[in-house]
N, C-alpha and C. Protein backbone atom coordinates (compact mmCIF):
# COMPACT_ATOMS: atom_id res chain seq x y z
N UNK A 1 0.85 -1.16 0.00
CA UNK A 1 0.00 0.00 0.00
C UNK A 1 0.90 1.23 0.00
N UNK A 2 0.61 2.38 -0.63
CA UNK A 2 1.06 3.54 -1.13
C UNK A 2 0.48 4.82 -0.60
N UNK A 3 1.31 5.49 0.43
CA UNK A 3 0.60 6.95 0.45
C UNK A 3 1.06 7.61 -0.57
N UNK A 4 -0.10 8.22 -0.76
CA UNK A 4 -0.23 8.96 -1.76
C UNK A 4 -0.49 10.28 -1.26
N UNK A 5 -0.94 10.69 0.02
CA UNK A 5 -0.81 12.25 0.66
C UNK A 5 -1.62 11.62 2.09
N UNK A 6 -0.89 12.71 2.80
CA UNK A 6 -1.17 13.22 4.19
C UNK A 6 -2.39 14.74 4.23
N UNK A 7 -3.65 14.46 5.01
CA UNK A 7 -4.31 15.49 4.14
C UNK A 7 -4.43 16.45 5.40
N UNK A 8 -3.86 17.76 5.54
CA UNK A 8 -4.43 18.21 6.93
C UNK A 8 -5.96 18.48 7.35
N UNK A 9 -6.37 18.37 8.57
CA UNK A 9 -7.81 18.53 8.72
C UNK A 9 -7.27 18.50 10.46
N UNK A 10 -8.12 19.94 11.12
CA UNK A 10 -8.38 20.12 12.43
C UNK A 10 -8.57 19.02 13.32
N UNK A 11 -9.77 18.48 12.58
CA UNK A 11 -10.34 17.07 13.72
C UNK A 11 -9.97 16.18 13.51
N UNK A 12 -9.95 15.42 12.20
CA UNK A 12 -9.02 13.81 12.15
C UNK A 12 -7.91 14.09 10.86
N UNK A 13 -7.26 12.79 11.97
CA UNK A 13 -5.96 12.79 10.76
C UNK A 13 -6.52 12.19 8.90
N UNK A 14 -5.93 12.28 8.52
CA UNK A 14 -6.53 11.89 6.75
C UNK A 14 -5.41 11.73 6.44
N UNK A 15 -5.44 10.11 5.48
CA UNK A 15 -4.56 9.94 4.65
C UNK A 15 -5.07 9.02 3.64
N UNK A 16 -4.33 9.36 2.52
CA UNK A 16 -5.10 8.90 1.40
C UNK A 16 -4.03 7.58 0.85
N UNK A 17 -3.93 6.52 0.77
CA UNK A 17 -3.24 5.05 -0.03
C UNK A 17 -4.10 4.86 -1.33
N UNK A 18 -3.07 4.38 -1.88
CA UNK A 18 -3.41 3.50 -2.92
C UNK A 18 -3.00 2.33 -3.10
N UNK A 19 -3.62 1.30 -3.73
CA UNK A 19 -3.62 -0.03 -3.26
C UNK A 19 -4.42 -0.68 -4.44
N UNK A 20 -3.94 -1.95 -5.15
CA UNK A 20 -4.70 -2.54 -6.36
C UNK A 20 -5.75 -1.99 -6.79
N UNK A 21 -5.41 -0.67 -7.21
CA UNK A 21 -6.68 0.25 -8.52
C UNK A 21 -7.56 0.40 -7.36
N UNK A 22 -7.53 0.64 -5.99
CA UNK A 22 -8.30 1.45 -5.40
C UNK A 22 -7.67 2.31 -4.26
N UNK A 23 -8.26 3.85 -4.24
CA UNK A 23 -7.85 4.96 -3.38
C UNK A 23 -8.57 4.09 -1.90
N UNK A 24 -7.67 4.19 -1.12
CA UNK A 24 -7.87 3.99 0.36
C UNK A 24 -8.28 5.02 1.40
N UNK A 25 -9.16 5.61 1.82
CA UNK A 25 -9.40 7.14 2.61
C UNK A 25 -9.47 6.51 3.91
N UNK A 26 -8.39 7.09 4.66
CA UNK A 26 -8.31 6.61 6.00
C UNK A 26 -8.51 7.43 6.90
N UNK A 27 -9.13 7.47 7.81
CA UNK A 27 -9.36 8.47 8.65
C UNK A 27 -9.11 8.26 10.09
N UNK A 28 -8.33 9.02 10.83
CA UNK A 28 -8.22 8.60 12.88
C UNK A 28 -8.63 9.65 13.44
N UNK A 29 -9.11 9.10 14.58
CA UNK A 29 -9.18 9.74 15.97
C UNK A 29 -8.97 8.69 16.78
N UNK A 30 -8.22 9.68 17.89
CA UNK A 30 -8.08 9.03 19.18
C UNK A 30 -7.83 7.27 18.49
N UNK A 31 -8.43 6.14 19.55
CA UNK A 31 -7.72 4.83 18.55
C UNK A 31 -9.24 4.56 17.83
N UNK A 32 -9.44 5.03 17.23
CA UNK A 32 -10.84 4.63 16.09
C UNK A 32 -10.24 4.89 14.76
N UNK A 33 -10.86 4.89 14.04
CA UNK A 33 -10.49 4.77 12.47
C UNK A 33 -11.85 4.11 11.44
N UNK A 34 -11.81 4.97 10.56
CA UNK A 34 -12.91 4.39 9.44
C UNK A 34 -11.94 4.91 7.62
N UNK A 35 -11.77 3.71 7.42
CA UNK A 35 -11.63 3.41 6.03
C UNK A 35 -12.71 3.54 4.82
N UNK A 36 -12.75 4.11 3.89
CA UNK A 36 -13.39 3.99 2.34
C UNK A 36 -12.50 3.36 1.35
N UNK A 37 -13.10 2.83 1.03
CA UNK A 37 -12.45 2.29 -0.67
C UNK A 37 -13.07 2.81 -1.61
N UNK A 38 -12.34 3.44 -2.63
CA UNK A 38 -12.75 3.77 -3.83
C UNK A 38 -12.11 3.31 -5.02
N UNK A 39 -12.85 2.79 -6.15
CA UNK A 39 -12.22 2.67 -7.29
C UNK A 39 -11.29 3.95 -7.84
N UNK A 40 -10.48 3.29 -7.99
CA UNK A 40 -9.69 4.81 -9.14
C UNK A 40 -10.34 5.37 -10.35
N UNK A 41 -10.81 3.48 -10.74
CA UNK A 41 -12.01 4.74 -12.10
C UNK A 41 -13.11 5.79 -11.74
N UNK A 42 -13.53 5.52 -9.84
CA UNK A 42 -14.48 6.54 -9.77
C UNK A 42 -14.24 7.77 -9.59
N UNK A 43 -13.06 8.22 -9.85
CA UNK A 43 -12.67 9.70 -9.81
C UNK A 43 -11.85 9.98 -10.23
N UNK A 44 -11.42 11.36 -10.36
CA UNK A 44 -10.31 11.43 -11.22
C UNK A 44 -8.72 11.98 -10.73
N UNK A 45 -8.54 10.86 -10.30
CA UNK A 45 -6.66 11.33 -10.08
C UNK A 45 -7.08 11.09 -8.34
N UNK A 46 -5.74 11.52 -7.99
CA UNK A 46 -5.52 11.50 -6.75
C UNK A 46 -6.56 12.89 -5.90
N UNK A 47 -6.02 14.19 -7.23
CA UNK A 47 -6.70 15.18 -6.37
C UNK A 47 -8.46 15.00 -6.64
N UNK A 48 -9.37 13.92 -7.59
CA UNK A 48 -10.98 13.41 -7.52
C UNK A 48 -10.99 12.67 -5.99
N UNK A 49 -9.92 12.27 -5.22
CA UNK A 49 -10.11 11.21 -4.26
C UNK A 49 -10.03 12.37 -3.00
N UNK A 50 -8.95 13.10 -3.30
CA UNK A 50 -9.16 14.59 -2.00
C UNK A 50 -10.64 14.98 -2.38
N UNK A 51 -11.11 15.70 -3.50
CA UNK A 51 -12.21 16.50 -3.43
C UNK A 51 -13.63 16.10 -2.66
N UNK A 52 -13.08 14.53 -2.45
CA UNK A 52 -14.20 13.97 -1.88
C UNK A 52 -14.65 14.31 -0.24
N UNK A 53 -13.26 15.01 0.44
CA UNK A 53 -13.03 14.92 1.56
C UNK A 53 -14.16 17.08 1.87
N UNK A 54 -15.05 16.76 1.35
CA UNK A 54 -15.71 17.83 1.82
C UNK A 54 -16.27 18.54 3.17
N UNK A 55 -16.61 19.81 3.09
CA UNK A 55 -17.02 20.12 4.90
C UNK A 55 -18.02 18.97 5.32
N UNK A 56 -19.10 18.58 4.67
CA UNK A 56 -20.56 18.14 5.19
C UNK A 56 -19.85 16.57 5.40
N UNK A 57 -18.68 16.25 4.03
CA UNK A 57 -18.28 14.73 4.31
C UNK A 57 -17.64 14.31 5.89
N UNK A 58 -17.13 15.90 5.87
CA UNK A 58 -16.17 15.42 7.39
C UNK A 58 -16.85 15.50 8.43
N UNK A 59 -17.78 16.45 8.69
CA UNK A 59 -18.76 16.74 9.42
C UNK A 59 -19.46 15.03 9.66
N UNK A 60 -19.77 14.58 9.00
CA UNK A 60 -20.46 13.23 9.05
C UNK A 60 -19.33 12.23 9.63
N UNK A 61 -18.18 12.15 9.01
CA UNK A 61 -17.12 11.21 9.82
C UNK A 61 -17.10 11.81 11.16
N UNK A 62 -17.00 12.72 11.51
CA UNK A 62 -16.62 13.34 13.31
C UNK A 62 -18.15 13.07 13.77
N UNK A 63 -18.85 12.97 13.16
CA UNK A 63 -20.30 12.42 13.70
C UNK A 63 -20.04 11.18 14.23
N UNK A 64 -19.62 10.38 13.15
CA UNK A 64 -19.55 8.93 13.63
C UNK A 64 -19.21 8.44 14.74
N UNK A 65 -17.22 9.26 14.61
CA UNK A 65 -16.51 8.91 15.55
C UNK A 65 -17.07 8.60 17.13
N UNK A 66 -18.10 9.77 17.35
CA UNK A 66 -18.57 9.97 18.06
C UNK A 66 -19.62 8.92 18.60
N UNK A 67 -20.61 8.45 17.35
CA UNK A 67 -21.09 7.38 17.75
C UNK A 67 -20.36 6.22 18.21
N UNK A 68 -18.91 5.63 17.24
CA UNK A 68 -18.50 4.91 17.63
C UNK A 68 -17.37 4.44 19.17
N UNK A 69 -17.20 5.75 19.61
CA UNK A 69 -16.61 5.99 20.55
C UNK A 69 -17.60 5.97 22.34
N UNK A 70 -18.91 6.59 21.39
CA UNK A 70 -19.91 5.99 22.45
C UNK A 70 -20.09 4.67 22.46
N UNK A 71 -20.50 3.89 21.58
CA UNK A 71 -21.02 2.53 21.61
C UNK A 71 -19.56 1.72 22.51
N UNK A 72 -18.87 2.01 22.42
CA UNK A 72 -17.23 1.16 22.65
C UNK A 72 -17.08 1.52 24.47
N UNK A 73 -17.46 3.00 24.98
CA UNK A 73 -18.03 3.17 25.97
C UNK A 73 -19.11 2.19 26.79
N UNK A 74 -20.07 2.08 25.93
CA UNK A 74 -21.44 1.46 26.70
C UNK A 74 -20.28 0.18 26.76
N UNK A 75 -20.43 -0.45 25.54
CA UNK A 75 -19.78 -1.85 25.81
C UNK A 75 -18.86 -2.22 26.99
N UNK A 76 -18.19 -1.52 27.17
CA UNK A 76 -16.61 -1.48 28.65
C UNK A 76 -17.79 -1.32 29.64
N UNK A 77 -19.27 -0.79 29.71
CA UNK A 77 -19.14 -0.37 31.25
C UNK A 77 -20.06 -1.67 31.18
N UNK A 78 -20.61 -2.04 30.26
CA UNK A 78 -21.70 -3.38 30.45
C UNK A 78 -20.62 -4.71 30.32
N UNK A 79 -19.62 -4.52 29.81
CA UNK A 79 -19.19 -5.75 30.47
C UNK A 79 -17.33 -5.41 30.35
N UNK A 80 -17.42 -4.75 30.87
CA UNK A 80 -15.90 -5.15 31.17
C UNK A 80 -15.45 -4.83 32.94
């Protein structure tokens, strides 16, 4: 796997791989992480795979995180 750029962003880290004809969009916080795969034919170039990384797109990933950082919460206090 291939970085292909380090993308800055305030709230999560972003980095973009490439990997057998598909862009990899990786995203962290804290220890969470959510991956996309995209075909390379679905956009164009490296900078079609940034443009994807929009306000409302990121807005929705820091949403998540959030869900997923709650659910991982509940889980530890119900059974760990």
């Amino acid at each position: 796997m291939r970085v292909v750029a380090d993308i800055p962003n305030p709230h999560v880290k972003i980095t973009l791989h490439s990997y057998n004809g598909k862009y990899i969009l990786k995203l962290e916080k804290a220890n969470l992480e959510q991956l996309y795969k995209i075909e390379e034919t679905e956009v164009n170039g490296d900078e079609g795979a940034i443009a994807l990384l929009d306000d409302e797109f990121i807005e929705a990933v820091v949403n998540r995180f959030v869900d997923m950082r709650d659910a991982f919460v509940s889980t530890v206090r119900r059974n760990g």
